[in-house]
Protein backbone atom coordinates (compact mmCIF):
# COMPACT_ATOMS: atom_id res chain seq x y z
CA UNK A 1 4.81 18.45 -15.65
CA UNK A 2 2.83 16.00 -17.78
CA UNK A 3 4.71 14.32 -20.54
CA UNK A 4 3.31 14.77 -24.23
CA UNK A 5 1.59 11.55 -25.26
CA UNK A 6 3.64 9.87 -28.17
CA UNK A 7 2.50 8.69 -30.89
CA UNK A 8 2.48 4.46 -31.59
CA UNK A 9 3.91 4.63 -35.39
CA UNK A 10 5.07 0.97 -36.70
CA UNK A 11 8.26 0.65 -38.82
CA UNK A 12 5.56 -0.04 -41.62
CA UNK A 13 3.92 3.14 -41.33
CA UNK A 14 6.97 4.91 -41.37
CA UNK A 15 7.90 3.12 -44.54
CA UNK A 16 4.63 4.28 -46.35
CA UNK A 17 5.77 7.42 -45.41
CA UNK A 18 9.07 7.18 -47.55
CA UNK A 19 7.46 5.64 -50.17
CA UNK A 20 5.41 8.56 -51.06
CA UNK A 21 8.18 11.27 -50.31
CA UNK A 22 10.80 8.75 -53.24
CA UNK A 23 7.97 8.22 -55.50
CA UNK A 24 5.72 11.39 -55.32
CA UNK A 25 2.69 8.76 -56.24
CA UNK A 26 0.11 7.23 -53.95
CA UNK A 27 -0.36 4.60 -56.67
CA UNK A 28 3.34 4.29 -57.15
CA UNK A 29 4.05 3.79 -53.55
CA UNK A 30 1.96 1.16 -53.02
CA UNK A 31 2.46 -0.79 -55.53
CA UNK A 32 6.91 -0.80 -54.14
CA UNK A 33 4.84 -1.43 -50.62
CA UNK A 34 2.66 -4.23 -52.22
CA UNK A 35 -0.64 -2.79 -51.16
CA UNK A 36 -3.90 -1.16 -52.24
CA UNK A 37 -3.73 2.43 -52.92
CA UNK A 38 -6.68 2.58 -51.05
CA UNK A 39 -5.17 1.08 -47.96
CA UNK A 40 -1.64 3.52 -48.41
CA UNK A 41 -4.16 6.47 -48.33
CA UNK A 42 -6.01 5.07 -45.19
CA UNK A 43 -2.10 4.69 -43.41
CA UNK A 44 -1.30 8.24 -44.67
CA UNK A 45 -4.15 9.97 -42.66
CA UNK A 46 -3.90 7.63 -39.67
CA UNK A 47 -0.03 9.01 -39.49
CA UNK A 48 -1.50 12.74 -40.21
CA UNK A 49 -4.22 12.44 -37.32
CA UNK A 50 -1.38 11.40 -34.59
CA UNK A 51 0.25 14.20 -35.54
CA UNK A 52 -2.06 16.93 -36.13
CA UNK A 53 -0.32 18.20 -39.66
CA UNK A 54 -0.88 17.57 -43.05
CA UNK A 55 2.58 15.70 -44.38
CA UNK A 56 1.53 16.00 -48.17
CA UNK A 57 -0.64 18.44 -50.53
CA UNK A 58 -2.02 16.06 -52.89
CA UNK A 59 -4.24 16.80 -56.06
CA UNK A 60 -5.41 14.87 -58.74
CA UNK A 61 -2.16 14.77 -60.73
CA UNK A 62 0.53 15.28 -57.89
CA UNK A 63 1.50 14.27 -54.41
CA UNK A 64 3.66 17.06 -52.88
CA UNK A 65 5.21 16.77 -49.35
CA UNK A 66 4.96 19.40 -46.81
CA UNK A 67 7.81 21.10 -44.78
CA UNK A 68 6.27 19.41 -42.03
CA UNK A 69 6.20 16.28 -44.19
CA UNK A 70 9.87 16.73 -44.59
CA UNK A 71 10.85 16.59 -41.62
CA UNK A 72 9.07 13.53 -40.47
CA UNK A 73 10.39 11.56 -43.57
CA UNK A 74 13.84 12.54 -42.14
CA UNK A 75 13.16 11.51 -38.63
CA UNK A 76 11.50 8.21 -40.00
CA UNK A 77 14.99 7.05 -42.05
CA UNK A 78 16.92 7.93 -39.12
CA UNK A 79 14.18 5.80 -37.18
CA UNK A 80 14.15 2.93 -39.83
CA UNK A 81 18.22 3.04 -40.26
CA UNK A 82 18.58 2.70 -36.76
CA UNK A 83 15.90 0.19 -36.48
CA UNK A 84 18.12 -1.83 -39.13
CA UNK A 85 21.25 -1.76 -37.61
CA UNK A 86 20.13 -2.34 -34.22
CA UNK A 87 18.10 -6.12 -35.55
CA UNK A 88 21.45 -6.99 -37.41
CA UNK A 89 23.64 -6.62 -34.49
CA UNK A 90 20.73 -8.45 -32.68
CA UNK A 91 20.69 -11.27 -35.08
CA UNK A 92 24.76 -11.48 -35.19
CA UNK A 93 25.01 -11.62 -31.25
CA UNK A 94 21.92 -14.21 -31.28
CA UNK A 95 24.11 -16.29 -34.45
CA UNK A 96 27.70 -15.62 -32.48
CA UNK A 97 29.11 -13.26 -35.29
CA UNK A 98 29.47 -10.90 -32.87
CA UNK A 99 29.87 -10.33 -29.01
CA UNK A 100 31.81 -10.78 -25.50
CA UNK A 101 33.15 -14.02 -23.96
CA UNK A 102 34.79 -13.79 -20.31
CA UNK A 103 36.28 -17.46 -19.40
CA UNK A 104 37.98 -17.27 -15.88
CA UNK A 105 40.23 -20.33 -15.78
CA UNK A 106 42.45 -22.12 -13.27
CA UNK A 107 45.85 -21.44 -14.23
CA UNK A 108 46.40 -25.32 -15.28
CA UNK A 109 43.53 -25.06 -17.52
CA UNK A 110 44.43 -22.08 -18.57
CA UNK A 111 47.62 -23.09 -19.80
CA UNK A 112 46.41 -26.93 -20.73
CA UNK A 113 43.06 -27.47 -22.34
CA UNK A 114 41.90 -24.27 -23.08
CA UNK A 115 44.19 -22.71 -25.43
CA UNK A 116 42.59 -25.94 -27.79
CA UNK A 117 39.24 -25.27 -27.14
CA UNK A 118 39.94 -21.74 -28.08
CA UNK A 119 40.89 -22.36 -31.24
CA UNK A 120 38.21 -24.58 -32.56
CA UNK A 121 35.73 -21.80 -30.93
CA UNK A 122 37.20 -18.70 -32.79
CA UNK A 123 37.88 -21.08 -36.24
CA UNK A 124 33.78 -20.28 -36.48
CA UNK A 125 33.40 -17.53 -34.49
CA UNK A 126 35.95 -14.79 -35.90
CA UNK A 127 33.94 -12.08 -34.72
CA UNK A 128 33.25 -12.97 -30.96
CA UNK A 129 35.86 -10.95 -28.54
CA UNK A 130 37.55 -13.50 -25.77
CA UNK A 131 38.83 -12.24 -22.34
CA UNK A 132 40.46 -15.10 -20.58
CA UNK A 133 41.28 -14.48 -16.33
CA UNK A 134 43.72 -16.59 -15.16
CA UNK A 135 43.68 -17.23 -11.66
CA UNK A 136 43.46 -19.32 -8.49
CA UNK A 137 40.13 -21.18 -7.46
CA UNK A 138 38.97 -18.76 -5.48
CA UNK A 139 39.09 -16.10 -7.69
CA UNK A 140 37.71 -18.25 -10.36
CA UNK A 141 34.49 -18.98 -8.41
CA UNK A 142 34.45 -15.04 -7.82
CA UNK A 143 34.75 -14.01 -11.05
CA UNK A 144 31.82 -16.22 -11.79
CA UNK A 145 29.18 -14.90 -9.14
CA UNK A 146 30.14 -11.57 -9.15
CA UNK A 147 29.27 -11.49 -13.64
CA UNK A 148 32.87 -10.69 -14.09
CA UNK A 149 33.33 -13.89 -16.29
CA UNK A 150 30.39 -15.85 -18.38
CA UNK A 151 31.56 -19.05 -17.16
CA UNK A 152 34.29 -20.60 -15.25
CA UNK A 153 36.91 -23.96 -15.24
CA UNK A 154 38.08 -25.02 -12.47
CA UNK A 155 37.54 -28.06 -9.88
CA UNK A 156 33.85 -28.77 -9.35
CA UNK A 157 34.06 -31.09 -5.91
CA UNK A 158 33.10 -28.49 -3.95
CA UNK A 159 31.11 -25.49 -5.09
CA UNK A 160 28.90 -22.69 -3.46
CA UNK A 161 25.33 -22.96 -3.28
CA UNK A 162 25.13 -19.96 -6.31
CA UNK A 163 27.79 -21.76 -8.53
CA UNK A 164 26.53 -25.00 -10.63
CA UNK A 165 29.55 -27.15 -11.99
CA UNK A 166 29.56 -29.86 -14.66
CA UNK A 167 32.50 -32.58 -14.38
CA UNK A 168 34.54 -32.88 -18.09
CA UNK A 169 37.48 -34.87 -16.62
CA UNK A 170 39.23 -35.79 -13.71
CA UNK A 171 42.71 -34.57 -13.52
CA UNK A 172 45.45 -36.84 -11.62
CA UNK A 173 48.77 -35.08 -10.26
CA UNK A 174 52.21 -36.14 -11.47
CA UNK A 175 55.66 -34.64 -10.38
CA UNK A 176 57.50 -32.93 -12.55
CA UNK A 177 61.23 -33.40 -12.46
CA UNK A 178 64.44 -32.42 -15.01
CA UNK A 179 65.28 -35.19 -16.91
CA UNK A 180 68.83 -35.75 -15.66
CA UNK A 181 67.40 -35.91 -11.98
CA UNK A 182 67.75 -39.49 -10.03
CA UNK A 183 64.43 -39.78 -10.09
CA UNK A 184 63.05 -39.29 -13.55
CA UNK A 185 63.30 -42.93 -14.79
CA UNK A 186 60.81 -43.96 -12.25
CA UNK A 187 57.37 -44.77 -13.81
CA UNK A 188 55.51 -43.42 -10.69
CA UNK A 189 56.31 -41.76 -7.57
CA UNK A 190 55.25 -42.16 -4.14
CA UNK A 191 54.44 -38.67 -1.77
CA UNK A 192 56.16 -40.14 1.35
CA UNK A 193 59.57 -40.39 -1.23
CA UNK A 194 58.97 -36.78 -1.36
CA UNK A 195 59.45 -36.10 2.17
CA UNK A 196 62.62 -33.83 1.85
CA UNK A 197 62.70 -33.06 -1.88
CA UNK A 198 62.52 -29.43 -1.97
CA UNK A 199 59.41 -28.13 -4.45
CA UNK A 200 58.55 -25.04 -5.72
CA UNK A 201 54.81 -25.01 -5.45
CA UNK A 202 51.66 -22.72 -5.57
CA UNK A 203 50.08 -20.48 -3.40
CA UNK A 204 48.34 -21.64 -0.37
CA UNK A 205 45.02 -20.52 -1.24
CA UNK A 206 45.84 -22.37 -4.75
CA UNK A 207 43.44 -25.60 -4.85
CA UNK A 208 46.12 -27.29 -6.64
CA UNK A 209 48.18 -26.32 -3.66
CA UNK A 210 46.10 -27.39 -1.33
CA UNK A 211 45.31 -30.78 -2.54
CA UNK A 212 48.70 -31.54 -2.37
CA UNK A 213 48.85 -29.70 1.28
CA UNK A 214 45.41 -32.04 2.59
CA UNK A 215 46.77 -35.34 0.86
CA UNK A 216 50.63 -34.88 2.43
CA UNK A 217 48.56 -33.83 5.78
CA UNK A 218 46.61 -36.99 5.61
CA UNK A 219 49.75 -39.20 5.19
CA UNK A 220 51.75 -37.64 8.07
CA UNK A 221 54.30 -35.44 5.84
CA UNK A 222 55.78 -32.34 5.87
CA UNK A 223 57.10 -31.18 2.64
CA UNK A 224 59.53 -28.92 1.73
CA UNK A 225 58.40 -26.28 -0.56
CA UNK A 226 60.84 -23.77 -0.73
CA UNK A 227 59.90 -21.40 -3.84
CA UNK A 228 56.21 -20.23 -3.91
CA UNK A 229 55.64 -18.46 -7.51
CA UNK A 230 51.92 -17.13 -8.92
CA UNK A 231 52.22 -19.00 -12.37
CA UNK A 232 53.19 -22.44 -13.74
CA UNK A 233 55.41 -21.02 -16.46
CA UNK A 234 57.67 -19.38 -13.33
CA UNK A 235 56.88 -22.94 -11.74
CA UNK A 236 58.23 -25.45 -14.92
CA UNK A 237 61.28 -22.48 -14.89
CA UNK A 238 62.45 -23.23 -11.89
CA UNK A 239 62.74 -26.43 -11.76
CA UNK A 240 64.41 -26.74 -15.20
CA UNK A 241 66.79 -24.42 -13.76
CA UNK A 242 67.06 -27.03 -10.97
CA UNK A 243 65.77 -25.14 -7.89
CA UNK A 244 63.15 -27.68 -7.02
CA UNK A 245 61.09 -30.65 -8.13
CA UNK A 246 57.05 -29.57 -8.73
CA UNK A 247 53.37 -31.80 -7.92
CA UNK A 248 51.20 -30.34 -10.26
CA UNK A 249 48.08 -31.71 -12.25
CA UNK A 250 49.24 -32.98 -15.28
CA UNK A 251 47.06 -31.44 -17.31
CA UNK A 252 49.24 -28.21 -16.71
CA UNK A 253 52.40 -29.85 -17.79
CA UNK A 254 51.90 -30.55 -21.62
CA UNK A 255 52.83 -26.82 -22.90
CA UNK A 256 55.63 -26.80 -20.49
CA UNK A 257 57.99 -29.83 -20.36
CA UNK A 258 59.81 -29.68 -23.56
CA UNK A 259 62.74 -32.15 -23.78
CA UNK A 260 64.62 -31.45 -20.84
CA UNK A 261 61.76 -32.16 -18.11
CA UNK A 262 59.46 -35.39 -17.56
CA UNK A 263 56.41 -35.55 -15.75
CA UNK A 264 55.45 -39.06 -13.41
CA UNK A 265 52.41 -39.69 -12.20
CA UNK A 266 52.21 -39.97 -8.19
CA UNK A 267 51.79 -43.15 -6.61
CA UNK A 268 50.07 -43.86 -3.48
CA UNK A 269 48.34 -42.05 -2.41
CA UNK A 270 46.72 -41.12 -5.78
CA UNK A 271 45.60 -37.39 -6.32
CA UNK A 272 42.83 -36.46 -8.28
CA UNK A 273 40.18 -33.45 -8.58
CA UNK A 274 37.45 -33.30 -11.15
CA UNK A 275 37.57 -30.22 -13.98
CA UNK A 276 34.87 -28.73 -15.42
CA UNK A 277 32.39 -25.83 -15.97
CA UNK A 278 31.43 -23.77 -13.56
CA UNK A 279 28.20 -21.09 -13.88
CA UNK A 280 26.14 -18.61 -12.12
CA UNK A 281 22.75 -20.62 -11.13
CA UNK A 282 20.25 -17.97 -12.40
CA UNK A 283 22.22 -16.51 -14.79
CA UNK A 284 21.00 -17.52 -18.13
CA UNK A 285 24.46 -17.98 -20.78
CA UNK A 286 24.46 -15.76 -23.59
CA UNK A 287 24.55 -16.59 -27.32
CA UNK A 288 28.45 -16.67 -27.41
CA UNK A 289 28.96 -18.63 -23.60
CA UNK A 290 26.25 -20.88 -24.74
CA UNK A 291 28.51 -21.91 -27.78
CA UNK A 292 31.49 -22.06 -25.89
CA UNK A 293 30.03 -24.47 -23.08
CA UNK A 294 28.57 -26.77 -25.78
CA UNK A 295 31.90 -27.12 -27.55
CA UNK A 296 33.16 -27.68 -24.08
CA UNK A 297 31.28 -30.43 -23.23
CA UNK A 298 32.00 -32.18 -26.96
CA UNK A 299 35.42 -31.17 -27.50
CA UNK A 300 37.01 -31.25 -24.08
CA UNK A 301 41.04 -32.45 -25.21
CA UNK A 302 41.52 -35.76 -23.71
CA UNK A 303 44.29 -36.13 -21.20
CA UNK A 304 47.42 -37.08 -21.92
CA UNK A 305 48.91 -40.81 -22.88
CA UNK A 306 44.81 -42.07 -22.38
């Protein structure tokens, strides 16, 4: 069945329209419009040909609008109103007012830096509705190229051919240890002294955990990790409670430590993994991600004691 043809009416056409049904005055209505009577007459028919009815009776004293005419000025507000609110979301989306941010984060970032760079972001964007996804590497990089999450943090060494990543810092590792134990006046510590400590670490499909896994591989260790837990505020729990010691990037540490643990950096050999954005290639960032990657790049918190 062939569809009825519609009719290509512009929002200003529609306004003319109103004009005359508020002012009841062809000269009246173009002078709120800011154009020749002649010309508001001319837009009048045009609308009245499309349509094949007459929208107003008019004589040489009075304008009066038709039932027809009625109901087209009704349909043209609804039109115009929706017309309205539809460019002002546009414009607060485009201005980051308003809108959606997904950030999936390493769980060190997620507990380090970004809690910071939150709140500079929402200070002057009140409106804009975060959704932060904590997680391991993996599921970062996933979250990423499946459009689950705008952007991503996490390591950017090694990255898919779909993912881009921009480097904001390198991250070092440093052990984390209660501050009564024997070893937390040393100003660094070694891996191999570490060879039957027992830690509470990561998961294995962590990359923290399996930086620490390669670099212990590489030196000929085995070490004991005896607690696995999901999150580094069950990690920094257990050992201030004593059940292990912890290698962790240290930018994870500074929410966590309080005054009864210290973090040292690690000795030879020195671990390190660079941090920073991570993005779909051909996925162009909207208004709000855009914002949030530029303050990123300027605002990134410095680490620790540098």
């Amino acid at each position: 069945m062939a569809q009825p043809t519609l009719p290509d009416f512009s929002a200003r056409q529609l306004e003319a329209v109103l004009a005359v049904c508020e002012y009841g005055s062809f000269i009246a209505a173009a002078s709120r419009l800011r154009i020749s009577q002649p010309a508001l007459t001319r837009t009048i028919k045009r609308i009245e040909a499309a349509l094949g009815v007459r929208l107003f009776e008019r004589s040489t004293r009075h304008v009066q609008i038709t039932p027809a005419g009625r109901e087209f000025a009704a349909v043209a507000e609804r039109m115009l109103n929706d017309l309205r609110i539809t460019v002002r979301s546009i414009r607060e989306v485009a201005e980051e007012q308003r809108g959606r941010l997904s950030i999936a984060s390493i769980m060190s970032v997620a507990s380090g830096a970004l809690p910071l760079l939150l709140a500079v972001y929402r200070a002057d964007r009140p409106g804009i509705e975060i959704h932060v996804q904590e997680g391991v590497h993996g599921s970062v990089l996933e979250a990423v190229r499946s459009g689950a999450a705008d952007l991503g943090l996490t390591y950017v060494d090694e990255l898919p051919d779909a993912i881009s990543g921009e480097a904001l810092q390198r991250e070092t590792f440093c052990l984390v240890v209660p501050r009564r134990h024997r070893l937390a006046a040393r100003r660094t510590v070694a891996l191999a002294e570490l060879r039957d400590v027992p830690l509470v670490a990561l998961p294995s499909d962590s990359r923290t955990r399996r930086t620490v896994d390669a670099a212990a591989s590489v030196a000929g260790l085995t070490l004991r990790q005896i607690v696995i837990v999901n999150q580094f505020a069950t990690l920094m729990g257990c050992v201030r409670a004593g059940v292990g010691l912890a290698i962790v990037p240290t930018g994870a540490t500074g929410l966590f430590l309080g005054r009864d643990l210290r973090a040292i950096p690690l000795g030879e050999p020195k671990l390190s993994r660079r941090l920073g954005l991570v993005l779909l290639r051909e996925r162009e960032p909207s208004p709000a991600a855009a914002g949030f990657l530029a303050l990123a790049r300027r605002a990134w918190p410095k680490p620790a004691g540098r």
